[in-house]
Protein backbone atom coordinates (compact mmCIF):
# COMPACT_ATOMS: atom_id res chain seq x y z
CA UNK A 1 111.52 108.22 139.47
CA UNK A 2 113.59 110.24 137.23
CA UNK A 3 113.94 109.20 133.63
CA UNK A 4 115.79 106.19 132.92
CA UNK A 5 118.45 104.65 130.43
CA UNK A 6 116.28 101.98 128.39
CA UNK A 7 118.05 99.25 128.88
CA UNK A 8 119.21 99.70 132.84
CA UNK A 9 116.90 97.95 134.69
CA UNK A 10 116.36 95.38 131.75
CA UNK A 11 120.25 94.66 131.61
CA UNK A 12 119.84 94.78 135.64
CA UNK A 13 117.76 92.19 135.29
CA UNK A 14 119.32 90.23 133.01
CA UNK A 15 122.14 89.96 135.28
CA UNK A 16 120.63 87.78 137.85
CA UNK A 17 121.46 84.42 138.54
CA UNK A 18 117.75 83.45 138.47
CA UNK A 19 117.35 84.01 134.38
CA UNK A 20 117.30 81.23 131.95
CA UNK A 21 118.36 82.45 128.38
CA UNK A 22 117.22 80.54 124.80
CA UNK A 23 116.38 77.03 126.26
CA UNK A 24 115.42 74.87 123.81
CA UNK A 25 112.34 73.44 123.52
CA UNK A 26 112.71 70.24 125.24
CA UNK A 27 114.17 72.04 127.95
CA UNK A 28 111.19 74.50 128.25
CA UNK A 29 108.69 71.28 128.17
CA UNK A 30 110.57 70.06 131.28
CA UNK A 31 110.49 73.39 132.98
CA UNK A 32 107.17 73.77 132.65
CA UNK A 33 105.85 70.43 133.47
CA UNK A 34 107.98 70.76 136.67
CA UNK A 35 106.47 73.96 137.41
CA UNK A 36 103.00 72.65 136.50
CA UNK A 37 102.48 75.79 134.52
CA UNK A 38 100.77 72.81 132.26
CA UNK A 39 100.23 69.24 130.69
CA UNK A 40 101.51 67.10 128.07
CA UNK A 41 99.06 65.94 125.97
CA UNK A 42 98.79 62.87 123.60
CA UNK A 43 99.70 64.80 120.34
CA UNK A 44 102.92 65.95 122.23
CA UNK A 45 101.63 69.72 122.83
CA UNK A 46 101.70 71.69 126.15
CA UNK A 47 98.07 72.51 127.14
CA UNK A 48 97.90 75.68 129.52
CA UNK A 49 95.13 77.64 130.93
CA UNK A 50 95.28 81.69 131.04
CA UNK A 51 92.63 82.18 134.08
CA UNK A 52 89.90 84.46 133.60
CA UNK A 53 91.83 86.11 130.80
CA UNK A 54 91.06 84.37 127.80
CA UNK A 55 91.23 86.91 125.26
CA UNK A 56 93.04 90.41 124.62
CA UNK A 57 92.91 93.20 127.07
CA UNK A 58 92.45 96.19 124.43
CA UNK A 59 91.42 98.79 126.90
CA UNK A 60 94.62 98.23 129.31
CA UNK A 61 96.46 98.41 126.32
CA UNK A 62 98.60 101.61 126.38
CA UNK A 63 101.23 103.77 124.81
CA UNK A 64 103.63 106.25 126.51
CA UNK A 65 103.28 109.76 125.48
CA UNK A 66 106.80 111.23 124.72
CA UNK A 67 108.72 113.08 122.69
CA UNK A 68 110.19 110.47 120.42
CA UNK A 69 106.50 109.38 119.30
CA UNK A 70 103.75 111.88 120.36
CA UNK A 71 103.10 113.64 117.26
CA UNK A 72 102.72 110.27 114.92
CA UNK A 73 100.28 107.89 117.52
CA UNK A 74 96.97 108.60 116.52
CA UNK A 75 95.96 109.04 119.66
CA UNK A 76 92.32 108.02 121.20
CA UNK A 77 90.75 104.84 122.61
CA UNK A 78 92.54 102.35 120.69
CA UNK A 79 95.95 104.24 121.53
CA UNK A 80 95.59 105.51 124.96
CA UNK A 81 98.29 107.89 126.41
CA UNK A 82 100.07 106.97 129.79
CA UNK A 83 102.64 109.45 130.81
CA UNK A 84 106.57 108.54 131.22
CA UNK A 85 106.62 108.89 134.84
CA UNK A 86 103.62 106.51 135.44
CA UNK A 87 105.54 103.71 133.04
CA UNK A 88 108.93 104.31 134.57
CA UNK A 89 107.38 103.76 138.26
CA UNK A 90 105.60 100.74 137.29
CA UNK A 91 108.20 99.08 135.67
CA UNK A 92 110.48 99.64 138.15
CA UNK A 93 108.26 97.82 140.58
CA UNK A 94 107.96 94.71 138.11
CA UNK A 95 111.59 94.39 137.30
CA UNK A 96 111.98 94.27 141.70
CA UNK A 97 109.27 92.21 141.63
CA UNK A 98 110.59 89.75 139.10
CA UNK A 99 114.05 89.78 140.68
CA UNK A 100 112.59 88.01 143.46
CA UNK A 101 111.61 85.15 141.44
CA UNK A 102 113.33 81.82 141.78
CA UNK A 103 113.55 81.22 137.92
CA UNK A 104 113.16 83.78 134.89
CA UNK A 105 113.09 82.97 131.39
CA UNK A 106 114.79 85.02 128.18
CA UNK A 107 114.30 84.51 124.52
CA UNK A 108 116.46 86.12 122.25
CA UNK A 109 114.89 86.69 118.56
CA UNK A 110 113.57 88.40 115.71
CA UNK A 111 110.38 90.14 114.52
CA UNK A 112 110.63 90.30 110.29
CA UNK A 113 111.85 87.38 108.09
CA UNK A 114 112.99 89.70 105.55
CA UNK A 115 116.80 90.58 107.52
CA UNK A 116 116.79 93.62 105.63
CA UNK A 117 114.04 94.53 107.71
CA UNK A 118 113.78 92.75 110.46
CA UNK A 119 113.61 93.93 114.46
CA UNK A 120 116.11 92.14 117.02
CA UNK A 121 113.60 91.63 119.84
CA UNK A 122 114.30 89.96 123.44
CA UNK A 123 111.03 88.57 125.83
CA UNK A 124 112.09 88.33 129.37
CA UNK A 125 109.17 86.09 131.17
CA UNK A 126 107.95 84.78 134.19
CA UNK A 127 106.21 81.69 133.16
CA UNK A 128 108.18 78.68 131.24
CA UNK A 129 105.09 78.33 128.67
CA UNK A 130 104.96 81.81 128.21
CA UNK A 131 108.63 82.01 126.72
CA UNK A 132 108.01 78.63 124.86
CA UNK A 133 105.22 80.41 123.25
CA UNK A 134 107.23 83.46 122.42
CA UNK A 135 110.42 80.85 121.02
CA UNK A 136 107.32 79.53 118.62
CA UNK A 137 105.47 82.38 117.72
CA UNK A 138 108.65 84.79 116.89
CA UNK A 139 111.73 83.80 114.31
CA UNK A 140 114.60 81.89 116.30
CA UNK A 141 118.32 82.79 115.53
CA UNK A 142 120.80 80.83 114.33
CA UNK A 143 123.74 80.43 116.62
CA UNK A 144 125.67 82.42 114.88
CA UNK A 145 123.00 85.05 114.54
CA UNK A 146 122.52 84.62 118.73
CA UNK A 147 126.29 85.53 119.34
CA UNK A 148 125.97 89.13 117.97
CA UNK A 149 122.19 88.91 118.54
CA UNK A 150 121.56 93.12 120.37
CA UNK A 151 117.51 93.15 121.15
CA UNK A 152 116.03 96.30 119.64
CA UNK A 153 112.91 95.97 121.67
CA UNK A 154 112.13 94.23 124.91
CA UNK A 155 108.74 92.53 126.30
CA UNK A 156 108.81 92.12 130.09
CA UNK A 157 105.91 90.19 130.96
CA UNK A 158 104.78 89.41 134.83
CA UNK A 159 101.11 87.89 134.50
CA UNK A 160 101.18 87.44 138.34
CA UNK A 161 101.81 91.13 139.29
CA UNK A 162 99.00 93.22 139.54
CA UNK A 163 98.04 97.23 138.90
CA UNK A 164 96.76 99.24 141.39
CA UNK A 165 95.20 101.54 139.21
CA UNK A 166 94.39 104.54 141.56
CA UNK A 167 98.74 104.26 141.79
CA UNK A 168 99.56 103.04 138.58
CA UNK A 169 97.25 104.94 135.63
CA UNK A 170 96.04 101.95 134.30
CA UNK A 171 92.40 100.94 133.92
CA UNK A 172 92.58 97.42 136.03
CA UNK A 173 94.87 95.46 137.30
CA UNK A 174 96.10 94.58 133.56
CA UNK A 175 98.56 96.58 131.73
CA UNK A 176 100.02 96.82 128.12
CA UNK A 177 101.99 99.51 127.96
CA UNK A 178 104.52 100.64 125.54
CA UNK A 179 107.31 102.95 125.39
CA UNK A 180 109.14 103.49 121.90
CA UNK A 181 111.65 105.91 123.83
CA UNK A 182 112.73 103.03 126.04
CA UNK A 183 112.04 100.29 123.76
CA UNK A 184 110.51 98.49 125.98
CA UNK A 185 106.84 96.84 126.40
CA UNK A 186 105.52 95.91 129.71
CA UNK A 187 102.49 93.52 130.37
CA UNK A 188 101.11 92.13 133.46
CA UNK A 189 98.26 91.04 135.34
CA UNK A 190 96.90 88.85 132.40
CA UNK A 191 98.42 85.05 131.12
CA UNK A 192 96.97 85.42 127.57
CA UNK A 193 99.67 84.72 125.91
CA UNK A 194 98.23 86.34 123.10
CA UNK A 195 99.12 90.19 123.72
CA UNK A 196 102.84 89.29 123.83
CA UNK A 197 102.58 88.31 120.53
CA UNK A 198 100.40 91.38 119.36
CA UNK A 199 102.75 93.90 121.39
CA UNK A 200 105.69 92.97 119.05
CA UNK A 201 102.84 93.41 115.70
CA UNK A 202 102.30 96.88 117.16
CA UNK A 203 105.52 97.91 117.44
CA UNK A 204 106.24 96.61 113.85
CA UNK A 205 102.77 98.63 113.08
CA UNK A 206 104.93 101.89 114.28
CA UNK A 207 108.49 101.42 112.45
CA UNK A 208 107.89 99.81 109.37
CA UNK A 209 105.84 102.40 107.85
CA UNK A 210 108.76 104.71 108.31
CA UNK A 211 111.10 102.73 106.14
CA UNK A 212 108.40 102.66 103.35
CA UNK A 213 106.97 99.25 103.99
CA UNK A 214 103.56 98.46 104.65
CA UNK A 215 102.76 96.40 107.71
CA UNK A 216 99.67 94.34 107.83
CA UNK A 217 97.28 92.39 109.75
CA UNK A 218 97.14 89.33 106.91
CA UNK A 219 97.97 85.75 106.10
CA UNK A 220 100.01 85.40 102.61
CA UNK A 221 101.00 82.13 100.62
CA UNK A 222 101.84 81.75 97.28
CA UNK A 223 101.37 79.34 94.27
CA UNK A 224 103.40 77.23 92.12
CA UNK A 225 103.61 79.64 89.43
CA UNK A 226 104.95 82.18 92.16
CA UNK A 227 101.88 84.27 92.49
CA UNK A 228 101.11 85.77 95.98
CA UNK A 229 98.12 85.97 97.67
CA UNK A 230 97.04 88.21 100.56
CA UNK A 231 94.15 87.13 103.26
CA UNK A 232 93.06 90.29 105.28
CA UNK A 233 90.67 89.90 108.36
CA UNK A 234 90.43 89.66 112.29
CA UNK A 235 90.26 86.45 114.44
CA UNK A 236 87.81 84.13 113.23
CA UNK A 237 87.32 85.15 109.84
CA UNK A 238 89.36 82.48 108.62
CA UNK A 239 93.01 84.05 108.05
CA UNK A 240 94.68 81.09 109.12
CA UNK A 241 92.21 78.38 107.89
CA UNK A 242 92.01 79.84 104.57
CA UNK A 243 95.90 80.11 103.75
CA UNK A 244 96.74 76.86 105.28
CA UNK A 245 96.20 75.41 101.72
CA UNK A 246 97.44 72.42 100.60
CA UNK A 247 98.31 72.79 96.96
CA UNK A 248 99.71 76.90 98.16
CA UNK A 249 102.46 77.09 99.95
CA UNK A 250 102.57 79.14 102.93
CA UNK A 251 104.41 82.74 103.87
CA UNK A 252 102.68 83.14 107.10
CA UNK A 253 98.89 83.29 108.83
CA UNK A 254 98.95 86.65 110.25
CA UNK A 255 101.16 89.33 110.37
CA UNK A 256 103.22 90.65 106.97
CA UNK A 257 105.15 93.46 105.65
CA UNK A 258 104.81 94.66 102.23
CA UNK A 259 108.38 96.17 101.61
CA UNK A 260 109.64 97.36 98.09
CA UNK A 261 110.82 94.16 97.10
CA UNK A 262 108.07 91.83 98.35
CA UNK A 263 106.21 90.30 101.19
CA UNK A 264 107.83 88.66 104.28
CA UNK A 265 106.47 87.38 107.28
CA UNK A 266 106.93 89.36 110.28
CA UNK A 267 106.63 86.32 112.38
CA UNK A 268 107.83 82.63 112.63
CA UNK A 269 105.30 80.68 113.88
CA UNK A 270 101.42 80.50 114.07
CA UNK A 271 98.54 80.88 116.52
CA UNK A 272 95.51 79.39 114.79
CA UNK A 273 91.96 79.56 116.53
CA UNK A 274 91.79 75.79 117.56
CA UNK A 275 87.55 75.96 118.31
CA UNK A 276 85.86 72.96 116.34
CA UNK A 277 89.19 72.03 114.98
CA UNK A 278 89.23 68.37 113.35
CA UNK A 279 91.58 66.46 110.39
CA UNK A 280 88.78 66.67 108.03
CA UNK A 281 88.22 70.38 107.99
CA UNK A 282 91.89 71.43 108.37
CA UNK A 283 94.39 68.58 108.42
CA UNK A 284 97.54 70.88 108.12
CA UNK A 285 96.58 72.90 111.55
CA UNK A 286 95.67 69.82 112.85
CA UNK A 287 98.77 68.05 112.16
CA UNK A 288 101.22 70.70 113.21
CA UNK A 289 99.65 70.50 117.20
CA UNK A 290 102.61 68.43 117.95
CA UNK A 291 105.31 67.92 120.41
CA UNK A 292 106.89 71.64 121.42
CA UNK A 293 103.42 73.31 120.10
CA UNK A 294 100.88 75.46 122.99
CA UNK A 295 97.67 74.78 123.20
CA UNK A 296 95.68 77.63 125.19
CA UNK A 297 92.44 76.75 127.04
CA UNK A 298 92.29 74.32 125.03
CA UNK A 299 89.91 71.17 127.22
CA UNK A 300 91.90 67.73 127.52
CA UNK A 301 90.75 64.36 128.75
CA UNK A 302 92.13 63.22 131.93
CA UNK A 303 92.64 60.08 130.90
CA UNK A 304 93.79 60.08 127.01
CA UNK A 305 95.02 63.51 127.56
CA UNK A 306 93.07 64.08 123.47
CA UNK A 307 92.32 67.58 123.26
CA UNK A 308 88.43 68.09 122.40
CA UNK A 309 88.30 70.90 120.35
CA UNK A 310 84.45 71.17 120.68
CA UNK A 311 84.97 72.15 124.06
CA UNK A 312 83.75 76.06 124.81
CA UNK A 313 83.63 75.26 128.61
CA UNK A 314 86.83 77.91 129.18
CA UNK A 315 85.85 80.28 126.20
CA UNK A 316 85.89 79.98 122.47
CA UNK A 317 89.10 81.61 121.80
CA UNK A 318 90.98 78.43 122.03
CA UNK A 319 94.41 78.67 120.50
CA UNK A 320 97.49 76.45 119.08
CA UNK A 321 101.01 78.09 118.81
CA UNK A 322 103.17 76.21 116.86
CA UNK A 323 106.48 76.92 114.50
CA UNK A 324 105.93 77.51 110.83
CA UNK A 325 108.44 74.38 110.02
CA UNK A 326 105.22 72.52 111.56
CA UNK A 327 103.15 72.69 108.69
CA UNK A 328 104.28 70.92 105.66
CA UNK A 329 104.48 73.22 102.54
CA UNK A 330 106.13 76.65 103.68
CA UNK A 331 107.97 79.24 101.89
CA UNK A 332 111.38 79.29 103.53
CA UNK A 333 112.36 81.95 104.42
CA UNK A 334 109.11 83.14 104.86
CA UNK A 335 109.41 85.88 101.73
CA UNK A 336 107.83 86.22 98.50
CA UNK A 337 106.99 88.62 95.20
CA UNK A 338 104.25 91.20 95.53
CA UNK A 339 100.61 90.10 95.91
CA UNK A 340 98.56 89.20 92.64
CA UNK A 341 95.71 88.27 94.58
CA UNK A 342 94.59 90.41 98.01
CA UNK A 343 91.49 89.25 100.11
CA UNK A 344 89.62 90.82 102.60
CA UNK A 345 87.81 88.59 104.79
CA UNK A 346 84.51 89.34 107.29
CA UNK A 347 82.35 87.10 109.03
CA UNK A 348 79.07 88.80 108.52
CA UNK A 349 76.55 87.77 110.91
CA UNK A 350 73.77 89.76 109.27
CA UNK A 351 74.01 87.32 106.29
CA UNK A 352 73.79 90.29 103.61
CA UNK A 353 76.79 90.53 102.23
CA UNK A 354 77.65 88.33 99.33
CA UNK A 355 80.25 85.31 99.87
CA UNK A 356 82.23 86.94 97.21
CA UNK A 357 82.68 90.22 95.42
CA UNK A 358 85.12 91.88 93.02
CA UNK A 359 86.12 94.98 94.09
CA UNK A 360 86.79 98.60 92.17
CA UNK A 361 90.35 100.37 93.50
CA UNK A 362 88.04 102.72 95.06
CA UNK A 363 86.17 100.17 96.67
CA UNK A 364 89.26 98.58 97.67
CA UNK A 365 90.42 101.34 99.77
CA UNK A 366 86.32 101.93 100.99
CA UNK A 367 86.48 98.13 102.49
CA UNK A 368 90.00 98.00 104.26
CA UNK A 369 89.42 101.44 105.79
CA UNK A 370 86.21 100.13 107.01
CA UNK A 371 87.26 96.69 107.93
CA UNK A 372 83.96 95.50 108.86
CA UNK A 373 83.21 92.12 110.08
CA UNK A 374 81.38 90.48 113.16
CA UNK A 375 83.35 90.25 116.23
CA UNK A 376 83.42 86.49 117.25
CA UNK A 377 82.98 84.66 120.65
CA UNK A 378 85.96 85.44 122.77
CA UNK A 379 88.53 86.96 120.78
CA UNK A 380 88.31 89.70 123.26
CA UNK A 381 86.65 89.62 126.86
CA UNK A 382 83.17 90.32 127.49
CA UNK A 383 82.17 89.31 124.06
CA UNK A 384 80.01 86.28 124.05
CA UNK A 385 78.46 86.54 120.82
CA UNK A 386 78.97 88.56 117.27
CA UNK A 387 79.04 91.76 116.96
CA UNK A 388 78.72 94.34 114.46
CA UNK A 389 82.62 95.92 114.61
CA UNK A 390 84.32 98.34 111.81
CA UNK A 391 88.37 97.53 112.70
CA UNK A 392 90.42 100.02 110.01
CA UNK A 393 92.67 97.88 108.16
CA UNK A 394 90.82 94.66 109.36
CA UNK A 395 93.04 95.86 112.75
CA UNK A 396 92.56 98.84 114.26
CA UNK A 397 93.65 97.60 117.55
CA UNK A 398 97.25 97.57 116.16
CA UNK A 399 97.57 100.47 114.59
CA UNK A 400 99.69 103.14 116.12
CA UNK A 401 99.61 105.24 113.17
CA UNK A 402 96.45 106.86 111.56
CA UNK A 403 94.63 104.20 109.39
CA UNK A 404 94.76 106.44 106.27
CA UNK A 405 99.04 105.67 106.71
CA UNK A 406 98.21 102.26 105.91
CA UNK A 407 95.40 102.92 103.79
CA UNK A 408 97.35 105.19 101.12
CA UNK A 409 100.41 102.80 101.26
CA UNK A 410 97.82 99.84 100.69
CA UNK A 411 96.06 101.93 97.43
CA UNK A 412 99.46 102.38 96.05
CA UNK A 413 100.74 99.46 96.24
CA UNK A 414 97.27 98.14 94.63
CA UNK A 415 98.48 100.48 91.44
CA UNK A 416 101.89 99.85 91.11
CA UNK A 417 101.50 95.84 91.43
CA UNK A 418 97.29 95.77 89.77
CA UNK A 419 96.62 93.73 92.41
CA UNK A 420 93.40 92.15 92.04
CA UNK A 421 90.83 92.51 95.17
CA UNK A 422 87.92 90.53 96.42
CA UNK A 423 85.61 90.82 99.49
CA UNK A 424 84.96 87.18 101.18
CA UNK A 425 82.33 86.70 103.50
CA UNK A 426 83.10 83.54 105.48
CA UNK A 427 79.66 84.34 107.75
CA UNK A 428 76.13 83.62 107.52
CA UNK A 429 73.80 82.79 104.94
CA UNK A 430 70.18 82.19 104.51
CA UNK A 431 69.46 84.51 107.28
CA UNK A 432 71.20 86.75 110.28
CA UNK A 433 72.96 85.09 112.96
CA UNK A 434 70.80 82.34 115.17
CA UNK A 435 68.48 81.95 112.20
CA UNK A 436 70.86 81.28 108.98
CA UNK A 437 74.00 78.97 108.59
CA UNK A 438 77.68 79.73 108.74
CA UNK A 439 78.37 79.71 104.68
CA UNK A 440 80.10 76.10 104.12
CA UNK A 441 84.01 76.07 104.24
CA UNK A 442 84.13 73.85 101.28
CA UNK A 443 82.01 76.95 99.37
CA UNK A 444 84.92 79.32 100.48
CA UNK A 445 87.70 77.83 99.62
CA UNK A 446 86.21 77.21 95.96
CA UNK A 447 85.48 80.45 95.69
CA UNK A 448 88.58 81.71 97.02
CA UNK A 449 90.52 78.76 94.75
CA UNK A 450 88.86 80.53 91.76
CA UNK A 451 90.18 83.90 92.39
CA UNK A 452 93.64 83.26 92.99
CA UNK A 453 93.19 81.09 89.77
CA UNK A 454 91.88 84.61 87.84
CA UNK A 455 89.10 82.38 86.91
CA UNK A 456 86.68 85.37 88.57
CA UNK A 457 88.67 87.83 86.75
CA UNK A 458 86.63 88.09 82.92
CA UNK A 459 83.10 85.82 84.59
CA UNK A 460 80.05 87.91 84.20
CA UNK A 461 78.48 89.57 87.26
CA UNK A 462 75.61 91.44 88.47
CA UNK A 463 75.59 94.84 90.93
CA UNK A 464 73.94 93.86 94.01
CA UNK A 465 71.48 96.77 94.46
CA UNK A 466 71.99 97.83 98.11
CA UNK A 467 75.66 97.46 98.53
CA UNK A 468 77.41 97.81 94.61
CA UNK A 469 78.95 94.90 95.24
CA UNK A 470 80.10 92.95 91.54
CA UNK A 471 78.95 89.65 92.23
CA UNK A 472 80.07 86.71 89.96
CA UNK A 473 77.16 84.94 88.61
CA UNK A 474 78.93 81.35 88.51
CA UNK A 475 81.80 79.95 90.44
CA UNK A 476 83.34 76.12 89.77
CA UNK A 477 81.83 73.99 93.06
CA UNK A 478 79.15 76.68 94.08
CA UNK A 479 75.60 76.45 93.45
CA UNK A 480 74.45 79.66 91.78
CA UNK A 481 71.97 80.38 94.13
CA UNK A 482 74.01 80.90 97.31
CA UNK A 483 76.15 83.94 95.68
CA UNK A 484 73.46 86.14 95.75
CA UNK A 485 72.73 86.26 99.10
CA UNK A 486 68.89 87.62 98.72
CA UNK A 487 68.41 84.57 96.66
CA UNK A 488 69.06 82.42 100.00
CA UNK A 489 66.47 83.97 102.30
CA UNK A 490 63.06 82.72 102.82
CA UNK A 491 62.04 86.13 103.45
CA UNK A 492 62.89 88.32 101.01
CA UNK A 493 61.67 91.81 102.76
CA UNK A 494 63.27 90.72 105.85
CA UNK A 495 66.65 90.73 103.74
CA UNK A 496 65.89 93.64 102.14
CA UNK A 497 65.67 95.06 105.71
CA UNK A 498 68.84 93.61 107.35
CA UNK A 499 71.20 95.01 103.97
CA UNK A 500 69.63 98.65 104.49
CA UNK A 501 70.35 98.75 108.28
CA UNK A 502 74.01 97.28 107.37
CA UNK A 503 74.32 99.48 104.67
CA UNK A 504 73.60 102.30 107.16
CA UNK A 505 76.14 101.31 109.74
CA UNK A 506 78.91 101.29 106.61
CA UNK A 507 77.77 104.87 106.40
CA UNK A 508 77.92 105.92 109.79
CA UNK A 509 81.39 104.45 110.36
CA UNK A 510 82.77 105.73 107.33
CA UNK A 511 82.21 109.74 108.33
CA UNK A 512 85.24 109.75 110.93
CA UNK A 513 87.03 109.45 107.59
CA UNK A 514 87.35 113.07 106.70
CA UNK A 515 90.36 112.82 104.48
CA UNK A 516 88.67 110.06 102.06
CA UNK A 517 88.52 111.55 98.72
CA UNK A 518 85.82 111.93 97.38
CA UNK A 519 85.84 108.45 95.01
CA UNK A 520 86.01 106.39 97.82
CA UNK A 521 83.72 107.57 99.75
CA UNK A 522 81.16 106.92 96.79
CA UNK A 523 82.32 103.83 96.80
CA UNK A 524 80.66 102.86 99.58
CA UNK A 525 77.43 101.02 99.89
CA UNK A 526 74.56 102.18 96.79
CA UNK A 527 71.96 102.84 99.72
CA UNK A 528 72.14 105.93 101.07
CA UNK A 529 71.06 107.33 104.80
CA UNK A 530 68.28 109.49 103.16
CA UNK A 531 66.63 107.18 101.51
């Protein structure tokens, strides 16, 4: 097939009779129960299932080689290279494909609250819940703002066709693939509704650096004195849990720009890990699960149709999609200052690393290059328990661009705005994973509470020996003894051990940074490989 006008088949599709365009909610609910694509349940949600996709796809995730972006993708195994031929083939077999369908569905939106900077996106979809999820997760237009509404970038997205990959290119029958030259993003052969959502983050991962603004894989709120906080991490380190605070309001749990002017959310809605959810822990998440929310292999009872968020039976990466306007003290619209406050999260399941740290500039930039953390349960397939991972940026998967783009952007913005920076570890204590506990939420969000207060910012703290982490010696509502975490394992020599070999794998990870200057490479962990 020869190349094609971006927009030909799309606006060919488009065109048919069989497309639905910007139904409301209700109207999706209906659709969707009448196509059993799902349930209602008691709180008012749709509950769907995704099949044997629960999780992200990362290594059928691909971009198209052209001329418009080949020299800036940092090419490898997180951006893999189809050529234009193989995407304009394929996608001219899903558009016929979809054609045939007795009912599509459009949603006409935006990616970026900031309308300065925002991206005029459109998600053409074969399922009903899909395209609900999509009218949640991205910002809705006015209907003024609908009437001269001219998508920038369009997600097709046919879970029930399938690759042939000896045909196709791809690696299964699941495909991610993305063309900046058409402007287009084509998935299929997977009903997680999940890499919709993170197709549109890429995308933003690729343009916004190009306008000067930092894009990032982060939650943000702010406080009532206007000061902004920043909560850096991958799924399951606590992103969402930790900036759904109730005396903070909230800019957004996951994906933010950092333009010259501020932060805004480049999303409008939320998709919070739902996995031993309850009122206690996290009443705001649990109270925005309501009527027009998703909830995604998420278990119900047949007969009270309550969800039981204990329930692993499908996989652990249950999820909730639900608007913004859903949880009760947002910043709208979803913009703020620049960040006083900027936290990296990681779930460490070696239970070394302290629950909290103050870090250096230098060891700023060290930590978000690294982006270590534990990959949880589910949050991708084949991953059934954690994992030792190094993600630059705390989101590597995302990242067209080399990490050290973001990185510099990240280490000036740290100067110009003397940001303050601390390394959370919302994992294990009192020993490694299957022999210590998960460090108690209650602990976190104290400790987290007291930075953002700049109560951390003049305590005293000690060097932890192995990493050079500043640890704070006291924090209000934490028992002394659990910050150090060498002070909360039985055996001390068995710590000792577990920090060295961690320590180590900092190391190792940290060499494919060749352009790290020299500062921040020393600002890595005290223990060395020779020793």
């Amino acid at each position: 097939m020869k190349s094609m006008e971006r927009s030909t088949l799309a606006d060919e599709l488009l065109a048919q009779g069989n497309i639905q365009h910007n139904l409301s909610v209700p109207c999706l609910v209906e659709k969707i129960l009448a196509r059993n694509e799902g349930i209602l349940t008691a709180t008012g949600a749709i509950q769907a299932t995704t099949g044997k996709y629960t999780g992200r796809s990362p290594k059928d995730k691909f971009i198209v080689k052209d001329d418009i972006c080949e020299q800036f993708i940092d090419w490898g195994l997180v951006n893999q290279a189809i050529d234009e031929d193989k995407f304009d083939r394929l996608y001219e077999k899903v558009v016929a494909f979809l054609k045939d369908k007795n009912e599509l569905y459009s949603f006409k939106g935006f990616a970026g609250a900031d309308k300065k900077h925002r991206l005029p996106i459109q998600v053409i979809n074969e399922y009903a819940w899909h395209n609900l999820f999509a009218r949640q997760l991205f910002i809705t237009p006015s209907d003024e703002e609908l009437k001269t509404h001219k998508a920038e970038f369009t997600v097709v997205s046919a879970p029930t066709y399938k690759a042939d990959p000896a045909v196709d290119g791809t690696n299964s029958e699941t495909f991610i693939l993305v063309s900046f030259k058409r402007r287009i993003i084509l998935i299929g052969g997977t009903e997680y509704a999940g890499e919709i959502k993170k197709s549109i983050f890429s995308v933003m991962n690729y343009l916004l650096p190009q306008k000067d603004i930092l894009s990032m894989h982060c939650s943000a709120n702010v406080g009532q004195e206007g000061d902004v906080a920043l909560f850096f991490g991958l799924s399951g380190t606590g992103k969402t849990t930790l900036s759904a605070d109730p005396y903070r309001r909230l800019i957004g749990d996951d994906e933010h720009g950092w333009s010259p002017n501020g932060v805004f959310n480049i999303e409008g809605g939320c998709y919070a890990k739902c996995i031993n959810l309850s009122y206690e822990k996290e009443p705001q998440i649990f109270n925005a699960i309501r009527f027009g929310s998703v909830l995604e292999n998420v278990i119900i009872d047949e007969e009270s149709r309550l969800p039981d968020y204990d329930d692993t039976i499908l996989t652990e990466n249950t999820r909730a999609a639900y608007p913004l306007e859903n949880i009760d003290n947002i910043v709208t619209p979803s913009v703020a200052g620049h960040p006083n406050t900027i936290i990296f999260l990681t779930a460490d399941a070696s239970g070394t690393l302290p629950p909290i740290s103050k870090l250096t500039k230098e060891q700023a930039m060290y930590h978000f290059l690294s982006g270590y953390t534990s990959k949880l349960a589910g949050t991708e397939r084949g991953v059934t328990e954690p994992q030792a991972t190094f993600s630059a940026c705390f989101g590597s998967p995302f990242l067209p661009l080399a990490p050290s783009t973001y990185a510099e952007m990240l280490g000036e913005k740290i100067d110009q705005f003397n940001s303050n920076v601390f390394l959370v570890n919302t994992g294990w204590t009192g020993g490694s994973y299957g022999v210590g506990n998960r460090i108690k939420l209650s602990y976190t969000r104290a400790m987290v509470h007291s930075a953002l207060e700049g109560e951390l910012n003049t305590v005293e703290t000690v060097k932890e020996d192995i990493f050079g982490l500043e640890i704070p010696m006291h924090v209000p509502g934490v028992p002394d003894e659990v910050l150090i975490p060498r002070n909360t394992w039985t055996d001390k020599s068995a710590y000792d051990d577990a920090a060295k070999a961690l320590a180590l794998k900092f190391h190792d990870n940290f060499r494919k940074f060749t352009k790290a200057s020299e500062q921040i490479v020393q600002a890595g962990p005290l223990y060395k490989p020779e020793q």
